[in-house]
N, C-alpha and C. Protein backbone atom coordinates (compact mmCIF):
# COMPACT_ATOMS: atom_id res chain seq x y z
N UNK A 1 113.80 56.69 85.85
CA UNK A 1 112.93 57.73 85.32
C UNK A 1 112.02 58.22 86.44
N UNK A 2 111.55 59.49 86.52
CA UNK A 2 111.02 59.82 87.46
C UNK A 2 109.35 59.81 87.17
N UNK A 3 108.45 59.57 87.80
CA UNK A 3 107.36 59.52 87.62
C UNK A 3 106.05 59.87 88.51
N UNK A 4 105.00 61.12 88.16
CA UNK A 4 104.11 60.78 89.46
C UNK A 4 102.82 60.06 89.51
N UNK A 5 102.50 60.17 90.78
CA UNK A 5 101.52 59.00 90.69
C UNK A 5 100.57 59.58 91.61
N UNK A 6 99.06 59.41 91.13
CA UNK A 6 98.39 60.02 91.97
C UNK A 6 97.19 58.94 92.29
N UNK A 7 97.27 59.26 93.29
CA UNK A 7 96.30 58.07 94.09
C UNK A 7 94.90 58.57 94.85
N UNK A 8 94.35 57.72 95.34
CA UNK A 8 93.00 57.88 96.30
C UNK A 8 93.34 57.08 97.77
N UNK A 9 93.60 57.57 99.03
CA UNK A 9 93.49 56.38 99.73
C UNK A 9 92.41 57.35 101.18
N UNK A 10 91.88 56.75 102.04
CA UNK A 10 91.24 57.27 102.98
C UNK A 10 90.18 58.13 102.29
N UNK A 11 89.69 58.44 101.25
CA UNK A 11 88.77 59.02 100.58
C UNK A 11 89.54 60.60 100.09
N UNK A 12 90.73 60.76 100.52
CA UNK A 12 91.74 62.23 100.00
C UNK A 12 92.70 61.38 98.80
N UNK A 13 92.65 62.19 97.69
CA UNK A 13 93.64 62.48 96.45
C UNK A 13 95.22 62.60 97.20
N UNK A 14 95.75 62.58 96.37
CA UNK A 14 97.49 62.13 96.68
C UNK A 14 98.59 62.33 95.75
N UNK A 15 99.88 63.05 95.42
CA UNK A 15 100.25 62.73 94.63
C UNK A 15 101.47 62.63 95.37
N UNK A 16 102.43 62.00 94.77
CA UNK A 16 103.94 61.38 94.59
C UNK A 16 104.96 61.40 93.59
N UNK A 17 105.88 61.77 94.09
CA UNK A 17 107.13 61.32 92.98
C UNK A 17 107.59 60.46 93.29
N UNK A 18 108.21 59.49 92.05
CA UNK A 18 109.10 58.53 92.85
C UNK A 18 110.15 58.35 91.67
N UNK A 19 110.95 57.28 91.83
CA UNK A 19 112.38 57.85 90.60
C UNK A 19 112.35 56.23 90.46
N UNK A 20 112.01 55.00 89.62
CA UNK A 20 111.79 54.26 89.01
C UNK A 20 112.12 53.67 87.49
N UNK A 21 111.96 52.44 87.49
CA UNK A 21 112.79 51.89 86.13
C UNK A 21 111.33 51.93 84.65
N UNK A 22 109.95 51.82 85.79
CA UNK A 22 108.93 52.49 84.76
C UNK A 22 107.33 52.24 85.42
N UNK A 23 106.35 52.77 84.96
CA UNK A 23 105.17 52.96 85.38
C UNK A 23 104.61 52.14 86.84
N UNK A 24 104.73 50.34 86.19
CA UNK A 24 103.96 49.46 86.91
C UNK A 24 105.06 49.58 88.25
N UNK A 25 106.35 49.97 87.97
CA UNK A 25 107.23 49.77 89.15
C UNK A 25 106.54 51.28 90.50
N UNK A 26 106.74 52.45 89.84
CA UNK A 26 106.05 53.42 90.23
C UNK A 26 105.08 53.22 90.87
N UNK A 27 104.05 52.44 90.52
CA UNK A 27 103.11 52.77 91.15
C UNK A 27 102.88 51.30 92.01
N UNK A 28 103.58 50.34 92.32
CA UNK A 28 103.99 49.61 93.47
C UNK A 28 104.70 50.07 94.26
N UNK A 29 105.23 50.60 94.05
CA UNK A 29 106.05 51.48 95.18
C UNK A 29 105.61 52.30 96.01
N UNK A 30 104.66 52.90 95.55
CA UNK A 30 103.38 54.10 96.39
C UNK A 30 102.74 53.60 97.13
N UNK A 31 101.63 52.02 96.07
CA UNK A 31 101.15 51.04 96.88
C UNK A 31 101.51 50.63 98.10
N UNK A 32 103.12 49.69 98.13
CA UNK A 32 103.49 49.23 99.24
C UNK A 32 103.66 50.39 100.21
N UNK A 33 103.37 51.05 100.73
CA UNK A 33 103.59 52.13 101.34
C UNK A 33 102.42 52.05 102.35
N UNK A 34 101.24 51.39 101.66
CA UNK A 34 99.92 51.30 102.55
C UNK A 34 99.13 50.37 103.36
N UNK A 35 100.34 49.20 102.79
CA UNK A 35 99.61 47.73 102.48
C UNK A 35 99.46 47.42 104.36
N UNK A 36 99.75 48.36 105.26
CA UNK A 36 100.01 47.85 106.82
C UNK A 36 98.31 48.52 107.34
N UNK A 37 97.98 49.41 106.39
CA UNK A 37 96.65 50.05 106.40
C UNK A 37 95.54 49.89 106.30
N UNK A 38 94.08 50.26 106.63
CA UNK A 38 93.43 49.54 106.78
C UNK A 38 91.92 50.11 105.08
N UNK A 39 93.16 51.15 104.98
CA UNK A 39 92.00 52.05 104.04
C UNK A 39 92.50 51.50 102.65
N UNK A 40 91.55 52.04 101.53
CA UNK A 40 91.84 51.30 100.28
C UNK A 40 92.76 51.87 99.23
N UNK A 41 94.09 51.57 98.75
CA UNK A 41 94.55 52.09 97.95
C UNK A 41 94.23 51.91 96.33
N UNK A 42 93.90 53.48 96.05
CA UNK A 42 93.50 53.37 94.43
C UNK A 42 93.76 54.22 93.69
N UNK A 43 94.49 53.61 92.90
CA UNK A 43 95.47 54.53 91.60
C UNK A 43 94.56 54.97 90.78
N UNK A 44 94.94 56.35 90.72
CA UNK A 44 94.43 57.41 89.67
C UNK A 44 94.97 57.30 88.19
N UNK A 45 96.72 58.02 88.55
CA UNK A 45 96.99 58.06 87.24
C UNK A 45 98.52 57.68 87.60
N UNK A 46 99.19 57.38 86.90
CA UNK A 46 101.01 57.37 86.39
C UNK A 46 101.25 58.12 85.36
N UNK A 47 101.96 59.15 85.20
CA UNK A 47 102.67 59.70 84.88
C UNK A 47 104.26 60.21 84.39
N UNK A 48 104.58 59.94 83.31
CA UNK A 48 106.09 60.05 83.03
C UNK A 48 106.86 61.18 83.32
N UNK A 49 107.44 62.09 84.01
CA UNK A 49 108.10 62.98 84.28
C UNK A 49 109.01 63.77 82.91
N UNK A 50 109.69 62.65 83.07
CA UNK A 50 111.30 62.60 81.98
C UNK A 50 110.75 62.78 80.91
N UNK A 51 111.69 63.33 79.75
CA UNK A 51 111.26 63.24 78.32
C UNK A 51 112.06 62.04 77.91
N UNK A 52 111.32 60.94 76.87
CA UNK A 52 111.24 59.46 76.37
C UNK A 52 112.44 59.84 75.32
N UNK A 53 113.29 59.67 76.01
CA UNK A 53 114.42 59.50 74.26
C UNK A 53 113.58 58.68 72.81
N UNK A 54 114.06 59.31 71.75
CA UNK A 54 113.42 58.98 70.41
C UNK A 54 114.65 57.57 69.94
N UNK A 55 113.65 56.83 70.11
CA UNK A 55 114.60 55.57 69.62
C UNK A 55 115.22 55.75 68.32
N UNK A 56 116.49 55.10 67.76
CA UNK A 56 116.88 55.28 66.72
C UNK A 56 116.38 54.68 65.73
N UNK A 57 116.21 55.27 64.51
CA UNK A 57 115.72 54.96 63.55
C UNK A 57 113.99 55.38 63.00
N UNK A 58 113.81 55.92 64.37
CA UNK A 58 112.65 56.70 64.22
C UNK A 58 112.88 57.91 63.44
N UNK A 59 111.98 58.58 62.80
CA UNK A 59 111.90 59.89 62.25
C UNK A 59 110.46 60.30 63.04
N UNK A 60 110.61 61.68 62.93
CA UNK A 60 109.15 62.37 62.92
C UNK A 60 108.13 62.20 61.84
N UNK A 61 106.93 62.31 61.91
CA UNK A 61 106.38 61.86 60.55
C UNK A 61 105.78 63.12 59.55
N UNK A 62 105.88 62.68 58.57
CA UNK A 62 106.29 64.10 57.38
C UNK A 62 105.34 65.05 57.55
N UNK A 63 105.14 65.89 57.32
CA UNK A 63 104.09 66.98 57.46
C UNK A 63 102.75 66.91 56.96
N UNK A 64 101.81 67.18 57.04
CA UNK A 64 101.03 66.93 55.63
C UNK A 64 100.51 68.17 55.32
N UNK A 65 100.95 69.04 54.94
CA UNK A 65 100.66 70.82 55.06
C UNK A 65 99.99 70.70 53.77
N UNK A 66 98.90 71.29 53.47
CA UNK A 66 98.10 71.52 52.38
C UNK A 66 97.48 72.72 51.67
């Protein structure tokens, strides 16, 4: 799944894509990227890209129109 991730490092904002199995993986992946560095890496946000298939057996939930 693809996901972005936006970070803080050196005191500048950041964002990334990366193509991942899900969030916590995503945003280790960005991480290790810095860890040889001396500045601080800090996650903003993760983000899902993809649209979440609707598991089966789910429905939408009924309307409540009044």
């Amino acid at each position: 799944m693809r996901y972005e991730v936006r970070y803080q490092i050196g005191g500048e904002e950041h964002i990334e894509e990366v193509d991942v199995d899900d969030a916590a993986s995503a945003a280790q992946v960005v991480q290790e990227r810095f860890l040889e560095t001396d500045d601080i890496f800090e996650l903003i946000q993760v983000h899902l890209l993809d649209d979440m298939p609707i598991p089966e057996g789910v429905q939408d939930a009924p309307s409540q129109d009044k």
